[in-house]
C-alpha atoms as a PDB file:
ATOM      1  CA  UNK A   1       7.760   7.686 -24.709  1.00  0.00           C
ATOM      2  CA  UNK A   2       7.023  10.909 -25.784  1.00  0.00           C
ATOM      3  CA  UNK A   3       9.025  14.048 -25.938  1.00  0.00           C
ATOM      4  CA  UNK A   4       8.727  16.648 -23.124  1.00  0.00           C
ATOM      5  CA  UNK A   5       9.872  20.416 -23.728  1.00  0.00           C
ATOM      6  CA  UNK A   6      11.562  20.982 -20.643  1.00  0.00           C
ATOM      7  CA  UNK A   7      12.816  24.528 -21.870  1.00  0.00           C
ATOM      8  CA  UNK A   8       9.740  25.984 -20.158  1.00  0.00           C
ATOM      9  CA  UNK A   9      10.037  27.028 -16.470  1.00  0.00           C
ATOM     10  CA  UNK A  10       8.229  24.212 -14.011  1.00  0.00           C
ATOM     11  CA  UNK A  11       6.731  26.620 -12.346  1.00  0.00           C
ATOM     12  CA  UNK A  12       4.944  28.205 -15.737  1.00  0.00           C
ATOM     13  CA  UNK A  13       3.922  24.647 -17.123  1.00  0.00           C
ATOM     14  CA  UNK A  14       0.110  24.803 -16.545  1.00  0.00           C
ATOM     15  CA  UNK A  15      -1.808  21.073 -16.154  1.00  0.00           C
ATOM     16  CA  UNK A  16      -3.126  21.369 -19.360  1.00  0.00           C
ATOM     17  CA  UNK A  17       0.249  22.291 -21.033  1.00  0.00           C
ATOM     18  CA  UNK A  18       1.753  19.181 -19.285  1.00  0.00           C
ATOM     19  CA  UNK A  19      -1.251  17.023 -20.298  1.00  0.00           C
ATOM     20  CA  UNK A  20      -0.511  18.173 -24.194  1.00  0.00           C
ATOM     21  CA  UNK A  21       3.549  16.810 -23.514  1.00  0.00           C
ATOM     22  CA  UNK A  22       1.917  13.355 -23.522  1.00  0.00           C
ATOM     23  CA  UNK A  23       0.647  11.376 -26.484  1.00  0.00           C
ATOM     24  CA  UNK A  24      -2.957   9.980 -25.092  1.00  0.00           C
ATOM     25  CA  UNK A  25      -4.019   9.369 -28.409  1.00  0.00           C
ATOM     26  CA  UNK A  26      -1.632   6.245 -29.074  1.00  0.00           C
ATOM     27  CA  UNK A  27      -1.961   4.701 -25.764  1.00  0.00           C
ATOM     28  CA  UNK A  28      -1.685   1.125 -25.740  1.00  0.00           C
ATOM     29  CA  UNK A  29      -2.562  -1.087 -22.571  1.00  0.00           C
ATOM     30  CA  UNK A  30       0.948  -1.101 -20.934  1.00  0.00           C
ATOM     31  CA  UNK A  31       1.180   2.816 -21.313  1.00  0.00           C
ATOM     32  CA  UNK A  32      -1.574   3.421 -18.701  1.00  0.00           C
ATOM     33  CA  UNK A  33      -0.005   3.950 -15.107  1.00  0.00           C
ATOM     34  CA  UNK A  34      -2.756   1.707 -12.959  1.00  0.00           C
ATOM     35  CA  UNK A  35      -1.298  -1.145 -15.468  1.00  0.00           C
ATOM     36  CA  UNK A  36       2.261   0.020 -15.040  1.00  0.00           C
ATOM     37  CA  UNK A  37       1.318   0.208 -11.094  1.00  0.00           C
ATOM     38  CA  UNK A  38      -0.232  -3.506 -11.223  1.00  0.00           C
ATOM     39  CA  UNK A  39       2.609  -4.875 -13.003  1.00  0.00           C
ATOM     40  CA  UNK A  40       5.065  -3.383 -10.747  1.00  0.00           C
ATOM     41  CA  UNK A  41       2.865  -4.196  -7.292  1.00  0.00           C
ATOM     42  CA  UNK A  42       2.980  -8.311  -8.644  1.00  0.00           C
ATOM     43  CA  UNK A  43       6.755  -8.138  -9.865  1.00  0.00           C
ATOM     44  CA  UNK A  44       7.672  -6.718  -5.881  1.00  0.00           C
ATOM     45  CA  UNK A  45       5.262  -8.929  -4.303  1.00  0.00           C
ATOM     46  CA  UNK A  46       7.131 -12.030  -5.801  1.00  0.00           C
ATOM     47  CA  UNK A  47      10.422 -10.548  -4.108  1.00  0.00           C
ATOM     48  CA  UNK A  48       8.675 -11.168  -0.699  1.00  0.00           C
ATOM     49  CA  UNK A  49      10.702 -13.732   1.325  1.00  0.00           C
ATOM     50  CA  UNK A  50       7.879 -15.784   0.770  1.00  0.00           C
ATOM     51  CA  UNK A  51      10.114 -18.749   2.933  1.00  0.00           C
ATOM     52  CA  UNK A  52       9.632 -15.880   6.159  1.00  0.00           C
ATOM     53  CA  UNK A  53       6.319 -15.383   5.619  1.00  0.00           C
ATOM     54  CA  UNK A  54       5.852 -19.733   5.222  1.00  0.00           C
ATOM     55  CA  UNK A  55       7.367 -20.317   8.749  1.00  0.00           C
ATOM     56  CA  UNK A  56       5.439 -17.719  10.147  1.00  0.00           C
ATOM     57  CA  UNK A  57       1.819 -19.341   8.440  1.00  0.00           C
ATOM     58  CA  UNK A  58       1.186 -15.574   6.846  1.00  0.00           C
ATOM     59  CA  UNK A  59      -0.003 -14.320   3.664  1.00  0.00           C
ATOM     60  CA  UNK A  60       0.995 -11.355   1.815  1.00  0.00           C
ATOM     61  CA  UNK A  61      -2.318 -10.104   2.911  1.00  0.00           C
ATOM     62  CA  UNK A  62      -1.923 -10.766   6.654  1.00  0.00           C
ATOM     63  CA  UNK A  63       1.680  -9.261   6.740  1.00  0.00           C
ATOM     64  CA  UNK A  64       0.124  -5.860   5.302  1.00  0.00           C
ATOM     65  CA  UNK A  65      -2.895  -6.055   8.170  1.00  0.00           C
ATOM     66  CA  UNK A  66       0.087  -6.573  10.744  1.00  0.00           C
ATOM     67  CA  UNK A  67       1.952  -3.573   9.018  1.00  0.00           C
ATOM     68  CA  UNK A  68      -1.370  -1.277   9.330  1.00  0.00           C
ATOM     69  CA  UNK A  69      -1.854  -2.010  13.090  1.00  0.00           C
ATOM     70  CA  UNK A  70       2.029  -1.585  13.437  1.00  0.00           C
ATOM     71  CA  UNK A  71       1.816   2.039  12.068  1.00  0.00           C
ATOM     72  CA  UNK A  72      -2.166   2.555  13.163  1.00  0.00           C
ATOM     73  CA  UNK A  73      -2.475   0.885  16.367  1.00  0.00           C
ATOM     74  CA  UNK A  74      -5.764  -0.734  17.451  1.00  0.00           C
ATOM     75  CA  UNK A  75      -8.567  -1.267  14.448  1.00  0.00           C
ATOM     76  CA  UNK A  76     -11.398  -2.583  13.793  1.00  0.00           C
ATOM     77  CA  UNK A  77     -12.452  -4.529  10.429  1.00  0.00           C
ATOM     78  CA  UNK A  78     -14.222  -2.011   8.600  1.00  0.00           C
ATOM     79  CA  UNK A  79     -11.426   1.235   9.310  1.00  0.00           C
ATOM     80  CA  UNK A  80      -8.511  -0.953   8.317  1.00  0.00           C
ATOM     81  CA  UNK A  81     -10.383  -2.034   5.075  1.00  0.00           C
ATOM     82  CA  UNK A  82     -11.499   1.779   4.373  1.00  0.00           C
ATOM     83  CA  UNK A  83      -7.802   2.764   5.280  1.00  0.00           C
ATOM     84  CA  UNK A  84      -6.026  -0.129   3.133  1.00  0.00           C
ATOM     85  CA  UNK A  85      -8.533  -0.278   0.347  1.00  0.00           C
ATOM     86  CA  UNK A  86      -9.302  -4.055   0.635  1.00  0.00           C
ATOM     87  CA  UNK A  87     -12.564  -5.659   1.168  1.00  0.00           C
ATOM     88  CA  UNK A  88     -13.733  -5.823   4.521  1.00  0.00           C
ATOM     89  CA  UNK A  89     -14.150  -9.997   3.964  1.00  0.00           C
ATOM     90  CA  UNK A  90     -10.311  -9.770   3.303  1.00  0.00           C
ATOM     91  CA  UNK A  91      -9.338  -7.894   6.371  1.00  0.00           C
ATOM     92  CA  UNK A  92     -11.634 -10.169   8.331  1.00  0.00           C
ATOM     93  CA  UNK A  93     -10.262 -13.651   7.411  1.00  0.00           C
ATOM     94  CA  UNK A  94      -6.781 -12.070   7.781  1.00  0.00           C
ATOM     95  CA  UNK A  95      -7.578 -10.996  11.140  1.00  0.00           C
ATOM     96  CA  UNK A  96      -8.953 -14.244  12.126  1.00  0.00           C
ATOM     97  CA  UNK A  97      -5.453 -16.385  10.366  1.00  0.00           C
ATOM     98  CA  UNK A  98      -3.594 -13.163  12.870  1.00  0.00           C
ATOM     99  CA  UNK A  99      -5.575 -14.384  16.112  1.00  0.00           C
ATOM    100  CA  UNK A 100      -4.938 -17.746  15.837  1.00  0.00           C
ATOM    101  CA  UNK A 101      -1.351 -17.705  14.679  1.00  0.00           C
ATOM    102  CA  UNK A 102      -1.183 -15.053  17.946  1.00  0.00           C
ATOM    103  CA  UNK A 103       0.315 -12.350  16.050  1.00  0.00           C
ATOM    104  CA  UNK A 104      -2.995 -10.361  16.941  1.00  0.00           C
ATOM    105  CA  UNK A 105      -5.384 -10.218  20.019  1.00  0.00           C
ATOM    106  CA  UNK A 106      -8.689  -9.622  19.582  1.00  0.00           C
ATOM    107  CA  UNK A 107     -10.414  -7.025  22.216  1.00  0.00           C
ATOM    108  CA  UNK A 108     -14.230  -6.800  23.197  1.00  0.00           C
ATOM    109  CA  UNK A 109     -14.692  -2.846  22.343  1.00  0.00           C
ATOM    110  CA  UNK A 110     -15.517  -1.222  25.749  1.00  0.00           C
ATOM    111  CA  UNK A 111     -17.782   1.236  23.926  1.00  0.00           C
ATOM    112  CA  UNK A 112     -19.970  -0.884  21.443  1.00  0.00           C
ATOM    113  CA  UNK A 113     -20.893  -4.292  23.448  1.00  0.00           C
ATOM    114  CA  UNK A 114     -20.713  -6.179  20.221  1.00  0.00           C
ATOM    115  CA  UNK A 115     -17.833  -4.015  18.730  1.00  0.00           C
ATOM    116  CA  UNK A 116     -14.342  -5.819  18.607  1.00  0.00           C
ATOM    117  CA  UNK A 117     -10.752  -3.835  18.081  1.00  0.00           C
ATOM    118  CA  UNK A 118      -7.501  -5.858  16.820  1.00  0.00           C
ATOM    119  CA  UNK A 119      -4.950  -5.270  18.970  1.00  0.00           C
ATOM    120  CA  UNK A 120      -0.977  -6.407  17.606  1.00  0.00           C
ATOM    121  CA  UNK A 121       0.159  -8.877  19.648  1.00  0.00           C
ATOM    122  CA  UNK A 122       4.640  -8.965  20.887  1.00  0.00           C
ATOM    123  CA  UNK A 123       4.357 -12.066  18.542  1.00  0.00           C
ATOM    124  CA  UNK A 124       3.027  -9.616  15.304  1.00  0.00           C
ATOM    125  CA  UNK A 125       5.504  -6.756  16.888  1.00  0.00           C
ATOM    126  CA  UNK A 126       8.492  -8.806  16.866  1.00  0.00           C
ATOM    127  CA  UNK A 127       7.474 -10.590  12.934  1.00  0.00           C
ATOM    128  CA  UNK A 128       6.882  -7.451  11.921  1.00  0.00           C
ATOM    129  CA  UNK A 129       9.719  -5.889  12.566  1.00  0.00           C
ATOM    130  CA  UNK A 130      11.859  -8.487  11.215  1.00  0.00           C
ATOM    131  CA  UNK A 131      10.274  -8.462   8.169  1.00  0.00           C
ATOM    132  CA  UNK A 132      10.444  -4.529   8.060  1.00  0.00           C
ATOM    133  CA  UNK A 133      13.923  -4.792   8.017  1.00  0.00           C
ATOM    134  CA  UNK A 134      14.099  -6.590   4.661  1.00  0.00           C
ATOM    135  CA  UNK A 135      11.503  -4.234   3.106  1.00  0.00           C
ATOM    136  CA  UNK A 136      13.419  -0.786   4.121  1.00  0.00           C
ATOM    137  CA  UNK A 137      16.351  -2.937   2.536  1.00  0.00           C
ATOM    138  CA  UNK A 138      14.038  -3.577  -0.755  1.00  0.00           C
ATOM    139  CA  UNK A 139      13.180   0.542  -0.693  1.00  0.00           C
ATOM    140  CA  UNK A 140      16.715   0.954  -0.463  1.00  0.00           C
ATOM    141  CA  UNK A 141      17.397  -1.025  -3.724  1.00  0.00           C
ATOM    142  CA  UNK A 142      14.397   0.975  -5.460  1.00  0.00           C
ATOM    143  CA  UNK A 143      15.994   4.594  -4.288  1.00  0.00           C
ATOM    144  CA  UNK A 144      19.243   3.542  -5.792  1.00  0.00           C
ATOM    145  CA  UNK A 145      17.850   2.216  -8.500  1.00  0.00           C
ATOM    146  CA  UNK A 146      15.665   5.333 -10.058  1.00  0.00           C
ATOM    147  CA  UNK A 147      17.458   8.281  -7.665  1.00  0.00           C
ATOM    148  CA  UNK A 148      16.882   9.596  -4.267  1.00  0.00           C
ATOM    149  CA  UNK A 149      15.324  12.515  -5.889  1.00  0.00           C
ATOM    150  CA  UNK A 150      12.724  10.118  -8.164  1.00  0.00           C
ATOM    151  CA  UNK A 151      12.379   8.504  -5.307  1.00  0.00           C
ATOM    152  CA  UNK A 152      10.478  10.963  -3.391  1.00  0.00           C
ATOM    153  CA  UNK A 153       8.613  12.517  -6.739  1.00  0.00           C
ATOM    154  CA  UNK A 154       7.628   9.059  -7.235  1.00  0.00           C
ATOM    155  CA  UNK A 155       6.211   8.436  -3.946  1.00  0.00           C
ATOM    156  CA  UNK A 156       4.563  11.988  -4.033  1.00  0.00           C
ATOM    157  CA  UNK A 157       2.719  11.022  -7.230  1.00  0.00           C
ATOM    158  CA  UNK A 158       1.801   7.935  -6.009  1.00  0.00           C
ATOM    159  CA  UNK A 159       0.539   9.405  -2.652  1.00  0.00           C
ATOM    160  CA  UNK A 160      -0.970  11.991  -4.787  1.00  0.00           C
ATOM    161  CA  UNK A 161      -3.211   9.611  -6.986  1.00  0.00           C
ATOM    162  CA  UNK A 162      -4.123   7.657  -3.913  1.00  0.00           C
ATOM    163  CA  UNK A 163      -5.493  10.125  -1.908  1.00  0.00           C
ATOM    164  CA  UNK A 164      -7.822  11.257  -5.164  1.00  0.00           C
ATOM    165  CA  UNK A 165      -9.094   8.143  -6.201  1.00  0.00           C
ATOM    166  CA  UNK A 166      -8.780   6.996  -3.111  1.00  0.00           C
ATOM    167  CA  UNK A 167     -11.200   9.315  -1.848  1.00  0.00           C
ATOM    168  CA  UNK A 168     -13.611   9.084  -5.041  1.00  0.00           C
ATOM    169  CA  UNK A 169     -13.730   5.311  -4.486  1.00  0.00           C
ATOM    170  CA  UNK A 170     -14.837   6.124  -0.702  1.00  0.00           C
ATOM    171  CA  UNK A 171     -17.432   8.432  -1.393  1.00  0.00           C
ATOM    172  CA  UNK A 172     -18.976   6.405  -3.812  1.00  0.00           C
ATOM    173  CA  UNK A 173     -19.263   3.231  -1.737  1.00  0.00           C
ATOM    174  CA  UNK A 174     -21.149   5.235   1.022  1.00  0.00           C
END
């Protein structure tokens, strides 16, 4: 890891002065952050109570479709992939696995005759809430872990980076 002059005021530390703290030259593969991110994203996603999600016949991929219309309400296909960054085909199979577990009603869209908007279901309230529970618990962990403080800088970056390439990766794909 390289060495960061922290003697300089934050404030005063330009981009390209931070850029120069950090030694691009001799990056390897497991330097970059999207790796870092990846790694990290797989290693959490094997802490999943994969045994909940069994009993409840959902995949990692459902539970985070269930999660969006939690926080979102009603969606269709293509705004929950735009919003989530999956493919649409991913979305849609999930949704269909969430309709006929009944942890998501499907609803003819009164304004577009062959329109339909995912509704969650008490069944996809209740699981989700459950399972919320354990992951507040697993955020928890993480806080104490690296700091309350990196906590929230962490989650700032990472909110940060999302909403750029987040948004570069949208306006390319229209």
């Amino acid at each position: 890891m390289a060495n960061v002059d922290h003697s300089q005021p934050k404030q005063k530390r330009t981009k390209a002065a931070a850029s120069r703290d950090v030694d691009f030259d001799s990056m390897q593969n497991e330097d970059f952050i999207s790796y870092k991110v990846s790694v990290l994203s797989r290693i959490m996603d094997r802490g999943v109570d994969k045994r909940m999600l069994a009993s409840h016949s959902l995949s990692l991929s459902s539970l985070r479709v269930i999660g969006h219309l939690h926080t979102h309400g009603d969606g269709r296909v293509f705004g929950i992939a735009r919003s989530m960054h999956m493919l649409a085909s991913q979305v849609s199979k999930s949704l269909m696995e969430l309709v006929e577990s009944g942890h998501v009603v499907k609803i003819h869209d009164p304004d577009d005759r062959r329109g339909t908007i995912f509704r969650l279901s008490a069944k996809g309230r209740g699981i989700y809430e459950q399972i919320l529970f354990h992951a507040v618990g697993k955020q928890k962990e993480v806080a104490s872990l690296v700091g309350a403080k990196n906590y929230r800088i962490l989650s700032d970056c990472l909110d940060i980076l999302i909403d750029h390439y987040g948004n570069q990766t949208s306006s390319r794909d229209t």
